[in-house]
PDB file of N, CA and C in Angstrom:
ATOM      1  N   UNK A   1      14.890   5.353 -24.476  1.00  0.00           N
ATOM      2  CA  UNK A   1      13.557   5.910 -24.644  1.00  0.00           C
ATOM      3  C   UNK A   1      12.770   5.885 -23.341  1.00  0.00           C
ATOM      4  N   UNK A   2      12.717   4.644 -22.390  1.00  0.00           N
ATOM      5  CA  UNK A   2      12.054   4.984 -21.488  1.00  0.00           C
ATOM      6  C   UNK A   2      12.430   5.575 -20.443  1.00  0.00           C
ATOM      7  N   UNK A   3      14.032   6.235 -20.258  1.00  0.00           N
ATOM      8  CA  UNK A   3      14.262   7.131 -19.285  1.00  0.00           C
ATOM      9  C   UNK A   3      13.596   8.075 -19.241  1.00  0.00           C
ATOM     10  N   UNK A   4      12.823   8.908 -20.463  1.00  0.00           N
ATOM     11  CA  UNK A   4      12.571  10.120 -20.488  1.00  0.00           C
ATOM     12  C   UNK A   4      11.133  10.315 -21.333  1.00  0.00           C
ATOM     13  N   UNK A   5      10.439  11.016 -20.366  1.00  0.00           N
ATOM     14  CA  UNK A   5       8.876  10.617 -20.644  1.00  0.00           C
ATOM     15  C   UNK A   5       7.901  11.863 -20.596  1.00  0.00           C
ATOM     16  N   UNK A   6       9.122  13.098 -21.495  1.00  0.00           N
ATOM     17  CA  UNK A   6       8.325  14.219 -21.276  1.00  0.00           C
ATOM     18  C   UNK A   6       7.657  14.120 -22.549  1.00  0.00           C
ATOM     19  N   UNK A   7       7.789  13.423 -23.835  1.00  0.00           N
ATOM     20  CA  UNK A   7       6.911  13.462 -24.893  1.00  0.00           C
ATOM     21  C   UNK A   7       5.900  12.468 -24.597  1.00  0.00           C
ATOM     22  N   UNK A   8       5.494  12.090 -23.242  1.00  0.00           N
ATOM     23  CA  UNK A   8       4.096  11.774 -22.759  1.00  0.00           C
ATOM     24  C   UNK A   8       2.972  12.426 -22.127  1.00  0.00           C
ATOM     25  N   UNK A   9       1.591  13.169 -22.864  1.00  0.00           N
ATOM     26  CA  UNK A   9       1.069  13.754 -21.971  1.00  0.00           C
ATOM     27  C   UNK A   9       0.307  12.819 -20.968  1.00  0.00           C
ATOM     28  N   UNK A  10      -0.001  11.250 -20.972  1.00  0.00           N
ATOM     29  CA  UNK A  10      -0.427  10.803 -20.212  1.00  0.00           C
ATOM     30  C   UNK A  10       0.368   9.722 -19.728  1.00  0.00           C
ATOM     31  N   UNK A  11       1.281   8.781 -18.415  1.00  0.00           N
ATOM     32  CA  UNK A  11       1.701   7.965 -18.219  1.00  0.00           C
ATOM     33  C   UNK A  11       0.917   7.558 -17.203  1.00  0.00           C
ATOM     34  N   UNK A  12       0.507   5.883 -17.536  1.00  0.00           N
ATOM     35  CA  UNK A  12      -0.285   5.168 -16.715  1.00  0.00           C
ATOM     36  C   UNK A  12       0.793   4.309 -16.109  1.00  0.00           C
ATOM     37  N   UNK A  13       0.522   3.011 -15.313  1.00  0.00           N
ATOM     38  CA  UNK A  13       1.238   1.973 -14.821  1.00  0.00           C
ATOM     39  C   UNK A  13       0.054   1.482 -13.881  1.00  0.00           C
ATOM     40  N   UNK A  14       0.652   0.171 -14.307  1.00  0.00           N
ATOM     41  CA  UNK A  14      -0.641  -0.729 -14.409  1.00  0.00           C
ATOM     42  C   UNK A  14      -0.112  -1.501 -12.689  1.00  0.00           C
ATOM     43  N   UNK A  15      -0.725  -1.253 -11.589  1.00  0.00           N
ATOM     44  CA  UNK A  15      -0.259  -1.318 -10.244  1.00  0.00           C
ATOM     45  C   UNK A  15      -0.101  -2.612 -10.104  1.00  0.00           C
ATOM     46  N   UNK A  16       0.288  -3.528  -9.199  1.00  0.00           N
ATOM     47  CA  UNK A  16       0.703  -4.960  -8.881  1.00  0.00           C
ATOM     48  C   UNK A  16       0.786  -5.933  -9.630  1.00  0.00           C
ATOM     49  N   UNK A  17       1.000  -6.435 -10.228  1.00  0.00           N
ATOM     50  CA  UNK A  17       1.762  -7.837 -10.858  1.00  0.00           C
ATOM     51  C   UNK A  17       1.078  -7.925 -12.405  1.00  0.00           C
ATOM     52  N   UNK A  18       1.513  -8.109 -13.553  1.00  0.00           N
ATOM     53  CA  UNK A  18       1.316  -8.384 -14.589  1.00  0.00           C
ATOM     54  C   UNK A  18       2.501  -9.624 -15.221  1.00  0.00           C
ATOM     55  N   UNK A  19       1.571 -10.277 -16.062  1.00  0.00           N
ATOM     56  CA  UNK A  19       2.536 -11.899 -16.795  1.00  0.00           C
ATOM     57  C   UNK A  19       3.416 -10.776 -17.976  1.00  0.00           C
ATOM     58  N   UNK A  20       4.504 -10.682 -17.405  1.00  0.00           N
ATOM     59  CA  UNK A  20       5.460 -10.287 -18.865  1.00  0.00           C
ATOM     60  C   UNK A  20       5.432 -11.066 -19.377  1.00  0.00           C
ATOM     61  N   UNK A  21       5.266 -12.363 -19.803  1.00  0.00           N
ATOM     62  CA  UNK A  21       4.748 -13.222 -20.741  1.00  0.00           C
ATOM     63  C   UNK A  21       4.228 -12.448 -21.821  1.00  0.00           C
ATOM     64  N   UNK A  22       3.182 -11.982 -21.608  1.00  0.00           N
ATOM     65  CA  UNK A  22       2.288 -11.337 -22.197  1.00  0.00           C
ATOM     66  C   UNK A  22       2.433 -10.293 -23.303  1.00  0.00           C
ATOM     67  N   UNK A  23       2.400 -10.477 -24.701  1.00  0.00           N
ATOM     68  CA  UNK A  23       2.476  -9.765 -25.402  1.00  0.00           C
ATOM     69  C   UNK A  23       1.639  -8.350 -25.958  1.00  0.00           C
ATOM     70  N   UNK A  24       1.857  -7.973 -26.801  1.00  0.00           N
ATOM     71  CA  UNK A  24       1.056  -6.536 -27.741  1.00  0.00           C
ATOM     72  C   UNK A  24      -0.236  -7.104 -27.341  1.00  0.00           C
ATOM     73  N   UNK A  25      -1.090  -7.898 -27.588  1.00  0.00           N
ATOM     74  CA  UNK A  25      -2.184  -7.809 -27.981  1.00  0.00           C
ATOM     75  C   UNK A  25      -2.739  -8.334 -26.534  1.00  0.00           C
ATOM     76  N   UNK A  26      -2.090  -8.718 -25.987  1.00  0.00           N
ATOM     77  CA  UNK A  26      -2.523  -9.441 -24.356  1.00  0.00           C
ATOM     78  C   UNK A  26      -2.730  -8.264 -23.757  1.00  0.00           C
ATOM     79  N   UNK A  27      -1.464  -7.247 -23.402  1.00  0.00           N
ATOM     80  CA  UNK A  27      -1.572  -5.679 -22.872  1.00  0.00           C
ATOM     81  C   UNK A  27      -2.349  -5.040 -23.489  1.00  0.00           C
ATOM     82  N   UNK A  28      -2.862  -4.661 -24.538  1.00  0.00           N
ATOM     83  CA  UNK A  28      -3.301  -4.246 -24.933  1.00  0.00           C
ATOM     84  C   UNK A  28      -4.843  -4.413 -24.517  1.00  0.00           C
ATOM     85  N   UNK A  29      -5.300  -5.931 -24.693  1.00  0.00           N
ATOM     86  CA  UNK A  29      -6.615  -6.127 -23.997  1.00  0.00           C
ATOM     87  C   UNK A  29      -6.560  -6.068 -22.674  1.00  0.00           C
ATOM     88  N   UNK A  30      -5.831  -5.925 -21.554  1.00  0.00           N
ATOM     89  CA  UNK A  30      -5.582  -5.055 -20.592  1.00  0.00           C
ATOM     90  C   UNK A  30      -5.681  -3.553 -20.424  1.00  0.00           C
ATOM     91  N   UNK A  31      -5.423  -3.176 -21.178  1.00  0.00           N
ATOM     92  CA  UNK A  31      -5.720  -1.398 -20.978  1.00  0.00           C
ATOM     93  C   UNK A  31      -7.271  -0.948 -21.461  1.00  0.00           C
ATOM     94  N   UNK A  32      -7.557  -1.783 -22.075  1.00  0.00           N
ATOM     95  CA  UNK A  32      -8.921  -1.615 -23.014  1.00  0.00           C
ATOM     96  C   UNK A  32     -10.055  -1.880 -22.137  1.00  0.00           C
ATOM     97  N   UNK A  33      -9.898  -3.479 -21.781  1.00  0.00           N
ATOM     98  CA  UNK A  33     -10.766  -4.441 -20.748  1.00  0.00           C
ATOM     99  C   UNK A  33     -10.825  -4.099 -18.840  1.00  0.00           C
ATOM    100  N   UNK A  34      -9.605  -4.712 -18.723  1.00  0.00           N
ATOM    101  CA  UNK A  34      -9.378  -4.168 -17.099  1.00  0.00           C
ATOM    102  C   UNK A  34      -9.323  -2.664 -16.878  1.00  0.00           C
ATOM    103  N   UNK A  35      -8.370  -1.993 -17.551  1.00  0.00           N
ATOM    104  CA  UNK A  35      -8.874  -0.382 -17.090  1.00  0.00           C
ATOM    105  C   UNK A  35      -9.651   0.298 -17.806  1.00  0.00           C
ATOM    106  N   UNK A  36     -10.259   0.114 -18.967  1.00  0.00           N
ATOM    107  CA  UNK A  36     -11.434   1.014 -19.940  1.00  0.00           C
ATOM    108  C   UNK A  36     -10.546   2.279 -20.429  1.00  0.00           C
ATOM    109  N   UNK A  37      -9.321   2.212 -20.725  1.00  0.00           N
ATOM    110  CA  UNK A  37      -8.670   3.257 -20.918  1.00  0.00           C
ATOM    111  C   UNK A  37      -8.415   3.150 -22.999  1.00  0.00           C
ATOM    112  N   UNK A  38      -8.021   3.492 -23.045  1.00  0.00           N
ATOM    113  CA  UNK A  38      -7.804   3.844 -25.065  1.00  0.00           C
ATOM    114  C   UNK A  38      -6.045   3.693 -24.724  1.00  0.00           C
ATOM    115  N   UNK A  39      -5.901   2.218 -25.568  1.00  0.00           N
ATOM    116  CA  UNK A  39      -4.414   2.052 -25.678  1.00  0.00           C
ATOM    117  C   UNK A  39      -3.974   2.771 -27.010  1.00  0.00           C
ATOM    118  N   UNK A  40      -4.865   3.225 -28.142  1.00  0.00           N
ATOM    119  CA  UNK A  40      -4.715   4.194 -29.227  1.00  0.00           C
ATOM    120  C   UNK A  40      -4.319   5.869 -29.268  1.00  0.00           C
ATOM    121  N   UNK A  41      -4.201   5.986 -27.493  1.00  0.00           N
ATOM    122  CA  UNK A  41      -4.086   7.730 -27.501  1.00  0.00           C
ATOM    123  C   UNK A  41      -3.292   7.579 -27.892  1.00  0.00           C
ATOM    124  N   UNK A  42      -2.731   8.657 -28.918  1.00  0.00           N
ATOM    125  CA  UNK A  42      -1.402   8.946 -28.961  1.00  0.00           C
ATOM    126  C   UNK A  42      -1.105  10.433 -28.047  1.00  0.00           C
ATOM    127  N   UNK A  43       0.098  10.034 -27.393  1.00  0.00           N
ATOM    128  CA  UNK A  43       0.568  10.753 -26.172  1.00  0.00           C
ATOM    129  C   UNK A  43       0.528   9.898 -24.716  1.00  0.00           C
ATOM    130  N   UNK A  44      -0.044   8.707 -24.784  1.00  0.00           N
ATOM    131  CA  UNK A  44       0.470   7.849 -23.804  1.00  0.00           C
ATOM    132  C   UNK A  44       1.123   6.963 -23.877  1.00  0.00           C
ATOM    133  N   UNK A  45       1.961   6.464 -22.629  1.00  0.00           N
ATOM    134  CA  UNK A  45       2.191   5.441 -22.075  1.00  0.00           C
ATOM    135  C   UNK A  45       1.566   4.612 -21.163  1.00  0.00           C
ATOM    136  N   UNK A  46       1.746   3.426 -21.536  1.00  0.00           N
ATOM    137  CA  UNK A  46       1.096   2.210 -20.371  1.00  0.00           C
ATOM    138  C   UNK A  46       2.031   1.510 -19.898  1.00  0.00           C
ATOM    139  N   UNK A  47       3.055   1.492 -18.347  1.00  0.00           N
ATOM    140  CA  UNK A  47       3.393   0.446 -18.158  1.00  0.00           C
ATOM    141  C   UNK A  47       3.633  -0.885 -17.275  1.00  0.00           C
ATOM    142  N   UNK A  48       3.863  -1.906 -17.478  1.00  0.00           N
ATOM    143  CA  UNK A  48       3.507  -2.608 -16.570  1.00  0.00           C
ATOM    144  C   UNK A  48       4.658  -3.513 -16.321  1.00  0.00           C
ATOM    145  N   UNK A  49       4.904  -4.173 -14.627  1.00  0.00           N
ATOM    146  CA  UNK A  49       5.846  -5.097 -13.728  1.00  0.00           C
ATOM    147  C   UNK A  49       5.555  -6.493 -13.945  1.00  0.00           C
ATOM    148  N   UNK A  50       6.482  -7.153 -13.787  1.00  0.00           N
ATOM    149  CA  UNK A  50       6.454  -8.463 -13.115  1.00  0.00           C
ATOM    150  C   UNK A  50       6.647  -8.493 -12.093  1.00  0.00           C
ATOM    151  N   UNK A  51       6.687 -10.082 -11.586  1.00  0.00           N
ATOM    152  CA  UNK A  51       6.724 -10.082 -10.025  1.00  0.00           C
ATOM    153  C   UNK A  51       8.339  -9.786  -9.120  1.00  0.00           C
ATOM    154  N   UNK A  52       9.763  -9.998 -10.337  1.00  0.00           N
ATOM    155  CA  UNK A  52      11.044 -10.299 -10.700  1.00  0.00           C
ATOM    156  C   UNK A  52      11.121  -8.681 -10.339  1.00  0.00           C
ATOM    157  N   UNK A  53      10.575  -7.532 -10.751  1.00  0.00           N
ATOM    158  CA  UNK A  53      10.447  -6.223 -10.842  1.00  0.00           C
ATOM    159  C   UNK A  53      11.670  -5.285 -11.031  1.00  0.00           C
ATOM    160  N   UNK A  54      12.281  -6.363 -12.141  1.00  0.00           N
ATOM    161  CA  UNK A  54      14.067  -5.984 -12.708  1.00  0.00           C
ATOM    162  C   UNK A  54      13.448  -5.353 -13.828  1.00  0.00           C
ATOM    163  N   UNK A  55      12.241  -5.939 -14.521  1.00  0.00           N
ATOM    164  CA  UNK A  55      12.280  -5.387 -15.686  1.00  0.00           C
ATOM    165  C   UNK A  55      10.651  -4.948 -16.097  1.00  0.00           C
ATOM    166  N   UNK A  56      10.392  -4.001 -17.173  1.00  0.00           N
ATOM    167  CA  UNK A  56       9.322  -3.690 -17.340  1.00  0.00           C
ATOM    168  C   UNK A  56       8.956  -3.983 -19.134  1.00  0.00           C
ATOM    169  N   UNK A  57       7.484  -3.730 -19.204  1.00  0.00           N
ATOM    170  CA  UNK A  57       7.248  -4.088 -20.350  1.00  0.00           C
ATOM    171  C   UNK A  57       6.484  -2.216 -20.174  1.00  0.00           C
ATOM    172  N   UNK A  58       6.326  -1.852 -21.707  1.00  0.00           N
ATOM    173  CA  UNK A  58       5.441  -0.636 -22.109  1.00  0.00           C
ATOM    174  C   UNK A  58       4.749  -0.717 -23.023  1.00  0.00           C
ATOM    175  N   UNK A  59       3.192   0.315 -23.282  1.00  0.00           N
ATOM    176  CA  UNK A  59       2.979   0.085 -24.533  1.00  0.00           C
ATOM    177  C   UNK A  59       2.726   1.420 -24.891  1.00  0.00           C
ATOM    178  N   UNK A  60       2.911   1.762 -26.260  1.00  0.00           N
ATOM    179  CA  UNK A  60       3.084   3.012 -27.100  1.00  0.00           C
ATOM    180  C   UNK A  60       2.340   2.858 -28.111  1.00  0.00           C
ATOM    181  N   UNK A  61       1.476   4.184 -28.579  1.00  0.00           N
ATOM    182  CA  UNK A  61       1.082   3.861 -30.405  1.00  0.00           C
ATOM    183  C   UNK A  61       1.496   5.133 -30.506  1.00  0.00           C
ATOM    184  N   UNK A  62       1.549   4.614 -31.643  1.00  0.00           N
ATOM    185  CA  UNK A  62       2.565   5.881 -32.927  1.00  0.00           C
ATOM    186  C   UNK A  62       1.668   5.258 -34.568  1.00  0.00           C
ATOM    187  N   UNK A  63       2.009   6.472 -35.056  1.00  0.00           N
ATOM    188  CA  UNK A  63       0.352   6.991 -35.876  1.00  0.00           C
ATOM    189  C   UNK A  63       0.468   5.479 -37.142  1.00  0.00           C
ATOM    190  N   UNK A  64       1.273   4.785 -36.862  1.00  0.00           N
ATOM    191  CA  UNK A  64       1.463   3.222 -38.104  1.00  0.00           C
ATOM    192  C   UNK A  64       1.328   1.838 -36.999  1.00  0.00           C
ATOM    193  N   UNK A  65       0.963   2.470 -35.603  1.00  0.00           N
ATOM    194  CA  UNK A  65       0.837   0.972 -34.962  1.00  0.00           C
ATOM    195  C   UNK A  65       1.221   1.150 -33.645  1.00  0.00           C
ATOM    196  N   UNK A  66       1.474   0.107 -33.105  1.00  0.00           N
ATOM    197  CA  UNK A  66       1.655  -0.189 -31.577  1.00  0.00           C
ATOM    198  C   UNK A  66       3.352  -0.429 -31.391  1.00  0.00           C
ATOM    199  N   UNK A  67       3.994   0.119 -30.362  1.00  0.00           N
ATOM    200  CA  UNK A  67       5.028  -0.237 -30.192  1.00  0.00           C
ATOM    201  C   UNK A  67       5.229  -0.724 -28.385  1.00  0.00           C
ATOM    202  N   UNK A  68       5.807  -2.064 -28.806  1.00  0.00           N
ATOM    203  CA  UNK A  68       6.270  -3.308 -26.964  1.00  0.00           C
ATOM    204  C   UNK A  68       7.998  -2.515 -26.937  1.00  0.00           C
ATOM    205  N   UNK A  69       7.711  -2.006 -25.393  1.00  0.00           N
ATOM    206  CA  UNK A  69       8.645  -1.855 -25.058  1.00  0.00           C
ATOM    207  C   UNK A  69       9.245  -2.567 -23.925  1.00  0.00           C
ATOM    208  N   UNK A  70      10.577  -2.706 -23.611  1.00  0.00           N
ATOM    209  CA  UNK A  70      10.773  -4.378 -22.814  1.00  0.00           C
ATOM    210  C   UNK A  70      12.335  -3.766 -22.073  1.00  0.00           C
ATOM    211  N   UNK A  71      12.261  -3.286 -20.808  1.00  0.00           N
ATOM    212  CA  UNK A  71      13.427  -2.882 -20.011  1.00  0.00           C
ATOM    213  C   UNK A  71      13.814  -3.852 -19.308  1.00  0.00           C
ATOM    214  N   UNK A  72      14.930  -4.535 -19.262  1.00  0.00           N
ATOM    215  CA  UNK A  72      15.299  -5.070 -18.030  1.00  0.00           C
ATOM    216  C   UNK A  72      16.609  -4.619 -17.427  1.00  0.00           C
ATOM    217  N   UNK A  73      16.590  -4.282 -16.078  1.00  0.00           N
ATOM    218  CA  UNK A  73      17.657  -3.711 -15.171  1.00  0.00           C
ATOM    219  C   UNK A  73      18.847  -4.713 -14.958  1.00  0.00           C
ATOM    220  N   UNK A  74      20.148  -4.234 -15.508  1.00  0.00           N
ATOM    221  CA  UNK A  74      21.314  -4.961 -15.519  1.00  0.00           C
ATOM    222  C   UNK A  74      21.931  -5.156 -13.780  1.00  0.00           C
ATOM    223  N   UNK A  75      21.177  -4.537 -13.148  1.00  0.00           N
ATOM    224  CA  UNK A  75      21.467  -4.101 -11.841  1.00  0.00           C
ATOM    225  C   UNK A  75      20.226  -3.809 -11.253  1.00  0.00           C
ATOM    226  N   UNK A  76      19.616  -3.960  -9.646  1.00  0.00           N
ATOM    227  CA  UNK A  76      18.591  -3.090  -9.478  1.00  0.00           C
ATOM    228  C   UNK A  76      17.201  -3.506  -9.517  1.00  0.00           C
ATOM    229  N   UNK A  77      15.903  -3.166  -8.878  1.00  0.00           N
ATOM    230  CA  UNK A  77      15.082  -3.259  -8.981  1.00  0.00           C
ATOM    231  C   UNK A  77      13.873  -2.052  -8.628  1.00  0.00           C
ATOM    232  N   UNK A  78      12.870  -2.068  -9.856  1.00  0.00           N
ATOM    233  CA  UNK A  78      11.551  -1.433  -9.336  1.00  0.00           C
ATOM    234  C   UNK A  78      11.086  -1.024  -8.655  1.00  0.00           C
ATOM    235  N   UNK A  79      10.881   0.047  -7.282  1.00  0.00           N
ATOM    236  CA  UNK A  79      10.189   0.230  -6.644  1.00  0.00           C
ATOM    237  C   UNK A  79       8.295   0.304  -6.810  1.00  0.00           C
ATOM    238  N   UNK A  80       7.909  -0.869  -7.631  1.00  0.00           N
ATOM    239  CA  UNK A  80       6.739  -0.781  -8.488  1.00  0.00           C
ATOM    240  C   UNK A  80       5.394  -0.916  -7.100  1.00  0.00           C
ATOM    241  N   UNK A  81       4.275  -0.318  -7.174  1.00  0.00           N
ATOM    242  CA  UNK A  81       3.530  -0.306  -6.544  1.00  0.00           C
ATOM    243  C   UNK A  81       2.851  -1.712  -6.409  1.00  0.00           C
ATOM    244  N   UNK A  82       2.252  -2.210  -5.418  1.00  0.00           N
ATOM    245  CA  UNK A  82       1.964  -3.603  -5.262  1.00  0.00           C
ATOM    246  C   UNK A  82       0.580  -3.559  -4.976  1.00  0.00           C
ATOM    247  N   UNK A  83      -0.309  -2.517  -4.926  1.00  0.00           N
ATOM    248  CA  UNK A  83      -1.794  -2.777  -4.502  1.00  0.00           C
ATOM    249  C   UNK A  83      -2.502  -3.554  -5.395  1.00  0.00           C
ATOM    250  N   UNK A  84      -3.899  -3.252  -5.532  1.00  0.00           N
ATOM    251  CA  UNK A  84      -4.639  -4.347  -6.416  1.00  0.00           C
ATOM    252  C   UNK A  84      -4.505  -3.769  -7.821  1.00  0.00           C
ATOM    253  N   UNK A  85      -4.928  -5.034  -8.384  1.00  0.00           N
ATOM    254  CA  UNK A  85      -4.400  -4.977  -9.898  1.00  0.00           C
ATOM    255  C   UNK A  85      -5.475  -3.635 -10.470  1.00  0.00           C
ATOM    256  N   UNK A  86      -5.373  -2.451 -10.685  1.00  0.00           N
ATOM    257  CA  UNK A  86      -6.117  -1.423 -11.450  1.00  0.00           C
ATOM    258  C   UNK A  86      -4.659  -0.368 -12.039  1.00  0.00           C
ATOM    259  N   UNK A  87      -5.105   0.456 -12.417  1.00  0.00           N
ATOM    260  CA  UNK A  87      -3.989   1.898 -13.230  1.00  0.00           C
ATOM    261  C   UNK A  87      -3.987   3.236 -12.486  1.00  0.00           C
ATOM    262  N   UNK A  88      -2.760   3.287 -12.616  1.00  0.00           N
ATOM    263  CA  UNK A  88      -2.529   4.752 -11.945  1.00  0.00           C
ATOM    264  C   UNK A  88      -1.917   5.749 -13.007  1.00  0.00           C
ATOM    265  N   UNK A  89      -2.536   6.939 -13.006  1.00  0.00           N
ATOM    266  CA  UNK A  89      -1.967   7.418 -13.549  1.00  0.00           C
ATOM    267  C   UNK A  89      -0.525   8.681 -12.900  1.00  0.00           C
ATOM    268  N   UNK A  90       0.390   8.948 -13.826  1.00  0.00           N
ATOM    269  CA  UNK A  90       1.552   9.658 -12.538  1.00  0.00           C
ATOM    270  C   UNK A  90       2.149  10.471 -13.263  1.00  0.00           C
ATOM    271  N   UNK A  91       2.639  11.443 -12.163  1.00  0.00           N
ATOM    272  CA  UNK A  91       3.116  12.564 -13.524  1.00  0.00           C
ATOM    273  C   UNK A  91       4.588  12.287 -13.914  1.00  0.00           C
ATOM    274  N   UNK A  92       5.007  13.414 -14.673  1.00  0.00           N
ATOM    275  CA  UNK A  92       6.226  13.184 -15.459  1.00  0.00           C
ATOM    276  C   UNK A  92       7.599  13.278 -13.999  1.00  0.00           C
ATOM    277  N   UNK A  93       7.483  13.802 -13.127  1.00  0.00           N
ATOM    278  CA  UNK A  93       8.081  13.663 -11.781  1.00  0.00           C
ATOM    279  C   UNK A  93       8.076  12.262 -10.898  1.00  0.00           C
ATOM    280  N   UNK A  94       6.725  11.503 -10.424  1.00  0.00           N
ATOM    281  CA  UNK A  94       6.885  10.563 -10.610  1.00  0.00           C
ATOM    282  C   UNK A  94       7.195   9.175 -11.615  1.00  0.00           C
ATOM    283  N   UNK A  95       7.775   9.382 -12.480  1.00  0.00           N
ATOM    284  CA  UNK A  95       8.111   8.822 -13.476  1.00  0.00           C
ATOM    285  C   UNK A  95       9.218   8.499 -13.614  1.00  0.00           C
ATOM    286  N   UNK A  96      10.352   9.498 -13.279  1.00  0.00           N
ATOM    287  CA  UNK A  96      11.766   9.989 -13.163  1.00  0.00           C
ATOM    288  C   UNK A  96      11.797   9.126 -11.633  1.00  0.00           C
ATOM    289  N   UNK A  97      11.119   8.996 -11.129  1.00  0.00           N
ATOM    290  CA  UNK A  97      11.607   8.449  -9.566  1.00  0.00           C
ATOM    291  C   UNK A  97      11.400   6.765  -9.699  1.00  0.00           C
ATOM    292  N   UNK A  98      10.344   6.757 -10.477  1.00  0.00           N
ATOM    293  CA  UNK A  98      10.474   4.972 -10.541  1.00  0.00           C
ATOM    294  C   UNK A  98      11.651   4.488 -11.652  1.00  0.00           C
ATOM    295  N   UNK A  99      11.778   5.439 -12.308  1.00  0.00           N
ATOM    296  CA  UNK A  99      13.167   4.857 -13.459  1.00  0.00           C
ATOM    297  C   UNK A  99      13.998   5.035 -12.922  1.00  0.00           C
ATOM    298  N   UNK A 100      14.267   5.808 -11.569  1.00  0.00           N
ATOM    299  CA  UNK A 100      15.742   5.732 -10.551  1.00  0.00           C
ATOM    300  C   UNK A 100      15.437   4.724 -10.300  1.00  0.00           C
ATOM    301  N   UNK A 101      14.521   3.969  -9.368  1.00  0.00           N
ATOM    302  CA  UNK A 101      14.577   2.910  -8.338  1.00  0.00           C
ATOM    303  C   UNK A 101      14.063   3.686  -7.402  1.00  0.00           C
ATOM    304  N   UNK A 102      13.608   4.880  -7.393  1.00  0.00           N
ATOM    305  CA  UNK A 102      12.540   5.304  -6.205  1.00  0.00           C
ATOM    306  C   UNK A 102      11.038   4.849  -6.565  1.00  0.00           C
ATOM    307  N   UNK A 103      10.482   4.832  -4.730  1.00  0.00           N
ATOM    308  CA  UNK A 103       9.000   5.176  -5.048  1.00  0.00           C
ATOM    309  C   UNK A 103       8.547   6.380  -5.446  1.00  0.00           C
ATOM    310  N   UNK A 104       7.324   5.924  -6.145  1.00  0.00           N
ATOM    311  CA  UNK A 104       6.372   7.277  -6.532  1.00  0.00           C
ATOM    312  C   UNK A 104       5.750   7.662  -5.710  1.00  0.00           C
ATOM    313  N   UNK A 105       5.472   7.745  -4.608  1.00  0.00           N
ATOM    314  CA  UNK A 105       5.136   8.241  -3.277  1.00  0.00           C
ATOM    315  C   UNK A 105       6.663   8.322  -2.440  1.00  0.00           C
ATOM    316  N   UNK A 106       6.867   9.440  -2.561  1.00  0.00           N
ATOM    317  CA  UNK A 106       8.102   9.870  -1.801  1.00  0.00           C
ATOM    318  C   UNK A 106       7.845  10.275  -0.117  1.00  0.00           C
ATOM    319  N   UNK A 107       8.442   9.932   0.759  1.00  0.00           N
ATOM    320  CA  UNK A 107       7.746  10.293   2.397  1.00  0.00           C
ATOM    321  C   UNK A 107       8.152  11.697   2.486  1.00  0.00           C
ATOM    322  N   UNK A 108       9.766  12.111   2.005  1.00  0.00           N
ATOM    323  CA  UNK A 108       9.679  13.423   2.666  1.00  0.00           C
ATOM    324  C   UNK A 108      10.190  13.983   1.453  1.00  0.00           C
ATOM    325  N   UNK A 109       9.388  14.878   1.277  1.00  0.00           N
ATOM    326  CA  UNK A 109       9.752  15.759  -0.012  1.00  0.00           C
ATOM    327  C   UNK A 109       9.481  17.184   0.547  1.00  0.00           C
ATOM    328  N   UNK A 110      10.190  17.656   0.384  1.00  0.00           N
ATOM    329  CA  UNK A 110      10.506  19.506   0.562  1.00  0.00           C
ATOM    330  C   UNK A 110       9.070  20.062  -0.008  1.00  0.00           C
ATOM    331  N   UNK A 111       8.427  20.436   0.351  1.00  0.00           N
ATOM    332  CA  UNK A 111       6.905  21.350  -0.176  1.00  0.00           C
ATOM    333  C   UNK A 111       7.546  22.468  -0.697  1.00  0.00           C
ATOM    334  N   UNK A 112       6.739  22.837  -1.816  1.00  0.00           N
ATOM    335  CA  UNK A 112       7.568  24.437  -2.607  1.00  0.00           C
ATOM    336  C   UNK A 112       6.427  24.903  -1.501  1.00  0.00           C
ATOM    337  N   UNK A 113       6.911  26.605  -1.102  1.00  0.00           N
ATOM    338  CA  UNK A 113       6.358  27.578  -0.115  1.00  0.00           C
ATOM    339  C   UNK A 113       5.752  28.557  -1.620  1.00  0.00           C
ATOM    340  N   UNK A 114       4.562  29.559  -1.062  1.00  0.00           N
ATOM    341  CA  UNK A 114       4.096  30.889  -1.608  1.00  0.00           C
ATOM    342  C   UNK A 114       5.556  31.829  -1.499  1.00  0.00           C
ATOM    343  N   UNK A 115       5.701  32.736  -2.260  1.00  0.00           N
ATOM    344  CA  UNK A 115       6.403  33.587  -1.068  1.00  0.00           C
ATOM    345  C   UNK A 115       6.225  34.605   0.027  1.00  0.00           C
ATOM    346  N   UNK A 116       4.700  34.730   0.168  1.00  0.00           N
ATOM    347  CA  UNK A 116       4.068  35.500   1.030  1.00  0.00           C
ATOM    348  C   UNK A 116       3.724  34.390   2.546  1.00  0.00           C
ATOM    349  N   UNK A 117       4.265  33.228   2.060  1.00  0.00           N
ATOM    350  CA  UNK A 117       4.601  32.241   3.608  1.00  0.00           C
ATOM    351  C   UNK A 117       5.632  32.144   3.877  1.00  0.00           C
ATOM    352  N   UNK A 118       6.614  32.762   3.299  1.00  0.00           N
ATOM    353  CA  UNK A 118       8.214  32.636   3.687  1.00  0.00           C
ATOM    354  C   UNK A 118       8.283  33.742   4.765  1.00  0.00           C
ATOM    355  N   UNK A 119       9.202  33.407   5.743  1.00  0.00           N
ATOM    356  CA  UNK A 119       9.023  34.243   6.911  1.00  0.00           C
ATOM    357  C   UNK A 119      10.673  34.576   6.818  1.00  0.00           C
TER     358      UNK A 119
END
């Protein structure tokens, strides 16, 4: 489920360090409290790192409740953003690059051209 995150119209991730400790109702008063965001949309995701950054926690609602989602990499680690603790939101492209093990800020990425700049 969390490879693929096109039945999300919004994916957040919650930037530098969070207690995976931390359960449903802990994250939850995290998305609510620290970012003022609605952990009730349905159509988002929220997710968030540890410091270990093998594995991730998510949170989901679906129309009977909240669903904890809990990845850990058998191999591999996170390229998870480390700034101060606030939310980013990222599109469905960056999304696909942090579930490789890329960053979501890529340095060199090919720019699509107009075709009236193609020479």
């Amino acid at each position: 489920m969390l490879n693929d995150a096109t039945c999300f119209e919004h994916i957040y991730i919650a930037l530098g360090y969070t207690d995976l400790r931390s359960g449903i109702d802990r994250l939850v008063a995290i998305i609510k409290n620290d970012f003022d965001l609605d952990p009730y949309d349905k159509g988002s995701i929220f997710l968030f790192c540890g410091r270990r950054t093998d594995r991730i926690k998510a949170i989901v609602f679906e129309e009977d409740g909240i669903v904890l989602l809990y990845k850990r990499l058998a191999d591999g680690k996170y390229q998870w953003p480390r700034t101060a603790s606030e939310v980013q939101e990222i599109t469905p492209q960056q999304y696909r690059w942090l579930m490789d093990g890329l960053s979501i800020e890529q340095k060199k990425v090919i720019k699509k051209t107009k075709p009236d700049s193609v020479i």
